[in-house]
PDB file of N, CA and C in Angstrom:
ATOM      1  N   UNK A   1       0.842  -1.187   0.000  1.00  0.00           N
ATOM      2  CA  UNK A   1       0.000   0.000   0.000  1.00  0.00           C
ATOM      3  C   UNK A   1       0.886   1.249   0.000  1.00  0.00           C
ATOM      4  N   UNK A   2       0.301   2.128  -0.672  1.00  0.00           N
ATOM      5  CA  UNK A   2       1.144   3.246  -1.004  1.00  0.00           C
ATOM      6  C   UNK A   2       1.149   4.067   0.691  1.00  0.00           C
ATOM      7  N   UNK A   3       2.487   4.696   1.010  1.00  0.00           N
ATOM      8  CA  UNK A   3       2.701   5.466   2.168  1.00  0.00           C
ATOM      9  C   UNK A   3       1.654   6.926   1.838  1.00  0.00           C
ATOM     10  N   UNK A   4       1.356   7.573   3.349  1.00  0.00           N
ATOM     11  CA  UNK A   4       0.663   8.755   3.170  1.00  0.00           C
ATOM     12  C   UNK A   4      -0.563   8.692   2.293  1.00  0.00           C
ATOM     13  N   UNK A   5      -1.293   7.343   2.384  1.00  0.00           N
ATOM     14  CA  UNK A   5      -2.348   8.190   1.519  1.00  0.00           C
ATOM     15  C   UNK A   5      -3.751   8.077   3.127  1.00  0.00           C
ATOM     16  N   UNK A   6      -5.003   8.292   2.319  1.00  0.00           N
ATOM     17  CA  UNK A   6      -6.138   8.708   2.968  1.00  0.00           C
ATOM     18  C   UNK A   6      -7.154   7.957   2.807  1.00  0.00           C
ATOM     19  N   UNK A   7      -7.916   7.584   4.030  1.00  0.00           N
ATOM     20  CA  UNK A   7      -8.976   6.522   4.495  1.00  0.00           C
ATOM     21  C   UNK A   7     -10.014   7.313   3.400  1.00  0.00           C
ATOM     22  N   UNK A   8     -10.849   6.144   2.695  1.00  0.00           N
ATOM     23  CA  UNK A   8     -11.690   6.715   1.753  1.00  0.00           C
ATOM     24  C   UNK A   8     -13.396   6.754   2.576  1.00  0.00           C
ATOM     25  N   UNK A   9     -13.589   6.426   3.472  1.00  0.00           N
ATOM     26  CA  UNK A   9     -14.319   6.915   4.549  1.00  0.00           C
ATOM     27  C   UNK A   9     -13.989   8.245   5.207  1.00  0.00           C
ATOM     28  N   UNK A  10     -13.561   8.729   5.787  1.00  0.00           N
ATOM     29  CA  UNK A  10     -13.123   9.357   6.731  1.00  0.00           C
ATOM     30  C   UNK A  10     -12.309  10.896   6.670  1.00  0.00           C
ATOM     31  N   UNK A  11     -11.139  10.098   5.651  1.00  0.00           N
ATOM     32  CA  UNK A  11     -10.110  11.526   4.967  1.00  0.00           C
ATOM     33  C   UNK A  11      -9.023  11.164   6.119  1.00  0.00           C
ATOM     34  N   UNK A  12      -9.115  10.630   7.039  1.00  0.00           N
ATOM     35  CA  UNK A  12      -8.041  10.724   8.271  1.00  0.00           C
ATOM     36  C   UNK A  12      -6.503   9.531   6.776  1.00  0.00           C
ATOM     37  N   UNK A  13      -5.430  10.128   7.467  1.00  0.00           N
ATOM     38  CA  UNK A  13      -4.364   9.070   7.238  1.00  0.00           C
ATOM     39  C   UNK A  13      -4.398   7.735   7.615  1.00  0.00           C
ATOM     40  N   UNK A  14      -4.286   7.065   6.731  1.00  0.00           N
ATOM     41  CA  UNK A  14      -4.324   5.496   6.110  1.00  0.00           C
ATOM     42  C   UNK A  14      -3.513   4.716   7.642  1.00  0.00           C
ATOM     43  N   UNK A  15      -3.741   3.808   7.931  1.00  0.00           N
ATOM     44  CA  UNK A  15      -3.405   3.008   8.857  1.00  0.00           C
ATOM     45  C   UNK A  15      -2.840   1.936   8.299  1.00  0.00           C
ATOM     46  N   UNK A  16      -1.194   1.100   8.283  1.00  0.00           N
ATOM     47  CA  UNK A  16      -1.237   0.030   7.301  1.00  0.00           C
ATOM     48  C   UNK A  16      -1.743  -0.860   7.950  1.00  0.00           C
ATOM     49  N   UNK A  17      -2.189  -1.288   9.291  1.00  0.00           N
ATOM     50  CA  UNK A  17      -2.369  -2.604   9.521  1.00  0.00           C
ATOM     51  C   UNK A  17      -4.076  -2.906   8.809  1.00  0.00           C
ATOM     52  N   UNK A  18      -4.819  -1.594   9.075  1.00  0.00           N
ATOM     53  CA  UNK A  18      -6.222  -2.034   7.684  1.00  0.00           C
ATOM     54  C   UNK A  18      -6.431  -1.179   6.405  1.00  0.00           C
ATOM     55  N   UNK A  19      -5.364  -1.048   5.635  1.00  0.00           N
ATOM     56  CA  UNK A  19      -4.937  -0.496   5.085  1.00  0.00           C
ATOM     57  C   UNK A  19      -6.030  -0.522   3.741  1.00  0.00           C
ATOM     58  N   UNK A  20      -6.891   0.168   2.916  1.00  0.00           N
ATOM     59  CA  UNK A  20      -6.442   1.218   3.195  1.00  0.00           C
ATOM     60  C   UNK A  20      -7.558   2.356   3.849  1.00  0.00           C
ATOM     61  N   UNK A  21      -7.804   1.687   5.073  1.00  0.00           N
ATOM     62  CA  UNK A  21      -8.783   2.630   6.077  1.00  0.00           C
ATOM     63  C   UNK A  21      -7.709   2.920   6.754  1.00  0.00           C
ATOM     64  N   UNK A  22      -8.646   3.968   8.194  1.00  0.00           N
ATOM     65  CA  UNK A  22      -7.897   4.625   8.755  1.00  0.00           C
ATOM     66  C   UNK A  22      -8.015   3.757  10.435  1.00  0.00           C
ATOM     67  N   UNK A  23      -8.667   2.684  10.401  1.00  0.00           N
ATOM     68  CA  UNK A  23      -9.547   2.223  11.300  1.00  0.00           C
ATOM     69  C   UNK A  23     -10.260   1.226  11.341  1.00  0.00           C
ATOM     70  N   UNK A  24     -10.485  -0.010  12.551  1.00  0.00           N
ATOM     71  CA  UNK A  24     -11.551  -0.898  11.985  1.00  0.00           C
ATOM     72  C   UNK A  24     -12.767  -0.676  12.127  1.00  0.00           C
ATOM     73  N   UNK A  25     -13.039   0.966  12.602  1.00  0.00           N
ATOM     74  CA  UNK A  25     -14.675   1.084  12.326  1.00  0.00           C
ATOM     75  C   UNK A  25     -15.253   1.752  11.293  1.00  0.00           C
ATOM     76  N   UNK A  26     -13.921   2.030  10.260  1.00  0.00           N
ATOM     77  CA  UNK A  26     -14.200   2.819   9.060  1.00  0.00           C
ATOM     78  C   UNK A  26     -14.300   1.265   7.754  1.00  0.00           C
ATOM     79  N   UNK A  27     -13.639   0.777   8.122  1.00  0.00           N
ATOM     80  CA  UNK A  27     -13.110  -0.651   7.295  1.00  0.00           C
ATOM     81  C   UNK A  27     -14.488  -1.339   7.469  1.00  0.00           C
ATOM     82  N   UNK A  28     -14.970  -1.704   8.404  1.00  0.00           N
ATOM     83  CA  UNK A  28     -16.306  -2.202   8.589  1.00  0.00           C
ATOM     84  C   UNK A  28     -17.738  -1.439   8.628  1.00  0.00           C
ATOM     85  N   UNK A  29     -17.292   0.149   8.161  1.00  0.00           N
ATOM     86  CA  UNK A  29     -18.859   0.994   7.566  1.00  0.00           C
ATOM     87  C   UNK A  29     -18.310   0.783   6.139  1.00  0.00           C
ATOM     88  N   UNK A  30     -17.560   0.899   5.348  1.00  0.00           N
ATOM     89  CA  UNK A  30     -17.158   0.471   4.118  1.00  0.00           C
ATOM     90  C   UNK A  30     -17.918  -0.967   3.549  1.00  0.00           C
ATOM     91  N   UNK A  31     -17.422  -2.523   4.364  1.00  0.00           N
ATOM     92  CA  UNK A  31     -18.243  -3.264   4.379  1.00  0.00           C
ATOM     93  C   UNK A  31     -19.795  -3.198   4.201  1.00  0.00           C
ATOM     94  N   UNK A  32     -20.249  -2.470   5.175  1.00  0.00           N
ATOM     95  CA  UNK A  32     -21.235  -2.550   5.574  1.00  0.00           C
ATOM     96  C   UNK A  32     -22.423  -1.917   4.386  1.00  0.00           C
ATOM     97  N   UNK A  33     -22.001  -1.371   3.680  1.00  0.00           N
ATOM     98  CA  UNK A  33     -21.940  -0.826   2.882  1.00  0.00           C
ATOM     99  C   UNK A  33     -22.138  -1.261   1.339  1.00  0.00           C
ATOM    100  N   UNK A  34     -21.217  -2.465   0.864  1.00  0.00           N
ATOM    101  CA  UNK A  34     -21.184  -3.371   0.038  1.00  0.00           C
ATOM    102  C   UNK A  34     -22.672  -4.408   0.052  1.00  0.00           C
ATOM    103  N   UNK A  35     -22.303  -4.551   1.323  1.00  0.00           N
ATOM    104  CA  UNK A  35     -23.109  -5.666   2.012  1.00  0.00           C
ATOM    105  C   UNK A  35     -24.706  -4.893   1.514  1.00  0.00           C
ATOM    106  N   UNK A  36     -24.738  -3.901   2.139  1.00  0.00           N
ATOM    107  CA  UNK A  36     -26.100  -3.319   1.934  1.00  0.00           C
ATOM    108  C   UNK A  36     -26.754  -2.651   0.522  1.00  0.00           C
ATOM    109  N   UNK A  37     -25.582  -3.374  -0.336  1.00  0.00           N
ATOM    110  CA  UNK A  37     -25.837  -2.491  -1.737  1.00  0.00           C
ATOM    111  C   UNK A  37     -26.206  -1.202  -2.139  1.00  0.00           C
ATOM    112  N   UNK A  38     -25.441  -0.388  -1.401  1.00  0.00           N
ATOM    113  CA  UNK A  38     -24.630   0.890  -1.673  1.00  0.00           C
ATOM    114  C   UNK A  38     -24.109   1.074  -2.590  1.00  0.00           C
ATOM    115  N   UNK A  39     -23.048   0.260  -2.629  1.00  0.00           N
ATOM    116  CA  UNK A  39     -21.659   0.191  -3.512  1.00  0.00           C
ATOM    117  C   UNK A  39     -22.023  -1.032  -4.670  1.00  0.00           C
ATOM    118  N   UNK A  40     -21.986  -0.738  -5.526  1.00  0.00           N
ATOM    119  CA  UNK A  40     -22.328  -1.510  -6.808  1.00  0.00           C
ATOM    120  C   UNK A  40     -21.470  -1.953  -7.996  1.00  0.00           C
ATOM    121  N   UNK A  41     -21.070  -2.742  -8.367  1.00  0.00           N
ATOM    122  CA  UNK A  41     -20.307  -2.328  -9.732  1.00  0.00           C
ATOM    123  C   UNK A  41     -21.192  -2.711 -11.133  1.00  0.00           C
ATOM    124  N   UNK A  42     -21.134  -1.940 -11.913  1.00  0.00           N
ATOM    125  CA  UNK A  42     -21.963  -2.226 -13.308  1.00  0.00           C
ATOM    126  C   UNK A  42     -22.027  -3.278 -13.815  1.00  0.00           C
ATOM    127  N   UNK A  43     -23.087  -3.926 -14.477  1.00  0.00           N
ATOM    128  CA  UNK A  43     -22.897  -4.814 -15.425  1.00  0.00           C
ATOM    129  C   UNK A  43     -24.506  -5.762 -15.448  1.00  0.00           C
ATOM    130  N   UNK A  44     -24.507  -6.565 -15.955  1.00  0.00           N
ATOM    131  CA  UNK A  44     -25.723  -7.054 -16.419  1.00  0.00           C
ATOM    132  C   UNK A  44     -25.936  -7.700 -15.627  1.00  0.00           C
ATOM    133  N   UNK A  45     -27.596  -7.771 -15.648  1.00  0.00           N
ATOM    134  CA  UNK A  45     -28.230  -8.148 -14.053  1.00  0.00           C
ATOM    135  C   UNK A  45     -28.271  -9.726 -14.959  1.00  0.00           C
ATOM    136  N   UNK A  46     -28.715 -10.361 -13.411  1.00  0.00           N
ATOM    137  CA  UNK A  46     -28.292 -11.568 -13.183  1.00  0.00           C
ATOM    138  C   UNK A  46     -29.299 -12.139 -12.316  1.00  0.00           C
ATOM    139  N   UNK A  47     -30.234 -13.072 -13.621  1.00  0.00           N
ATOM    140  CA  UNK A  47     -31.870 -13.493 -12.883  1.00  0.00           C
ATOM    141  C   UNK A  47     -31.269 -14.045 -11.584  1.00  0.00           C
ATOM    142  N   UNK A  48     -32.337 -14.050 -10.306  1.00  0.00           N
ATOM    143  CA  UNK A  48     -32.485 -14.645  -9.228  1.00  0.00           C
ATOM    144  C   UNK A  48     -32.981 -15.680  -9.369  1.00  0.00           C
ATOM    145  N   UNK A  49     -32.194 -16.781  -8.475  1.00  0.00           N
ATOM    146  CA  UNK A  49     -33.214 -18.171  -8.797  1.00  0.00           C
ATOM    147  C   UNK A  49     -33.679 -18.343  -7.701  1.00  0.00           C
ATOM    148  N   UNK A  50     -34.806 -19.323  -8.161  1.00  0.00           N
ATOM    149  CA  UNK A  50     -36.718 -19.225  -7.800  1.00  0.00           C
ATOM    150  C   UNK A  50     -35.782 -20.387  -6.995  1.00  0.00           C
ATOM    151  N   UNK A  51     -36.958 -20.110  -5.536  1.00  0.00           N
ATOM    152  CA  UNK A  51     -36.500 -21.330  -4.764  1.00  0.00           C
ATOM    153  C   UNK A  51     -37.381 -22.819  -5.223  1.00  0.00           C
ATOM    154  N   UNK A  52     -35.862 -23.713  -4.877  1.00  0.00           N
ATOM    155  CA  UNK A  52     -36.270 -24.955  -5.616  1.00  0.00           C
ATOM    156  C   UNK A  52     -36.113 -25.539  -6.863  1.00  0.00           C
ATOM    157  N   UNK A  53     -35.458 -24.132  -7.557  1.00  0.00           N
ATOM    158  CA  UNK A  53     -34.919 -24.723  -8.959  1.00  0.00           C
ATOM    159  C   UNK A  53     -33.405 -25.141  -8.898  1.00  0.00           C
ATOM    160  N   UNK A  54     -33.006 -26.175  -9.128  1.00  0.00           N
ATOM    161  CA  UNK A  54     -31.670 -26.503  -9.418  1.00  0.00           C
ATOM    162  C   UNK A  54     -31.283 -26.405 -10.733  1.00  0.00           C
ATOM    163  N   UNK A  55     -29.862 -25.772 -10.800  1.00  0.00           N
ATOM    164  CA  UNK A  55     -29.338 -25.274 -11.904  1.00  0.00           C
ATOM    165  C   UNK A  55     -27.905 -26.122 -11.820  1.00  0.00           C
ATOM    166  N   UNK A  56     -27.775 -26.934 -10.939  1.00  0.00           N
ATOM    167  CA  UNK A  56     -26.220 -28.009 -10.984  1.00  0.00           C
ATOM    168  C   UNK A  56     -25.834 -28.484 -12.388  1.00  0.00           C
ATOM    169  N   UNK A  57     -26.745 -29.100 -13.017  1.00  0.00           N
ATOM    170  CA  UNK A  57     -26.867 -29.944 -14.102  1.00  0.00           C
ATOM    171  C   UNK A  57     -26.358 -28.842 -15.610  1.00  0.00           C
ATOM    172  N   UNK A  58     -26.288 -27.719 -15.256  1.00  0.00           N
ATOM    173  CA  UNK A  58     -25.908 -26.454 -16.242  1.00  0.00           C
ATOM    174  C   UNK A  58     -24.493 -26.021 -16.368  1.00  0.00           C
ATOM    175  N   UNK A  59     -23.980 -26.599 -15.138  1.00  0.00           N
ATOM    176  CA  UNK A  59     -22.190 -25.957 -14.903  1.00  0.00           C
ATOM    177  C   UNK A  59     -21.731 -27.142 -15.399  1.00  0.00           C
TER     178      UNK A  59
END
């Protein structure tokens, strides 16, 4: 991890041991975050499967 940079939560200076937060309560609102689909990355949606359908037999 690059020296001197900045928690992308927060703005405080980067911590290396959770690098690159500043903190493990910034590192885990980040998470929390993902988790809660906040944070997204683009791309084509992707049907949900119906409970009870098995799709094994496809891979």
């Amino acid at each position: 991890m690059p020296k001197g940079g900045r928690c992308p939560i927060c703005k405080k200076p980067m911590v290396d041991a959770v690098a690159p937060f500043c903190s493990t309560h910034c590192k885990n609102v980040d998470l929390n975050r993902w988790l809660s689909g906040l944070y997204v990355i683009p791309g084509e949606s992707v049907p949900v499967e119906e409970e009870g359908e098995d799709f094994s037999e496809d891979i």
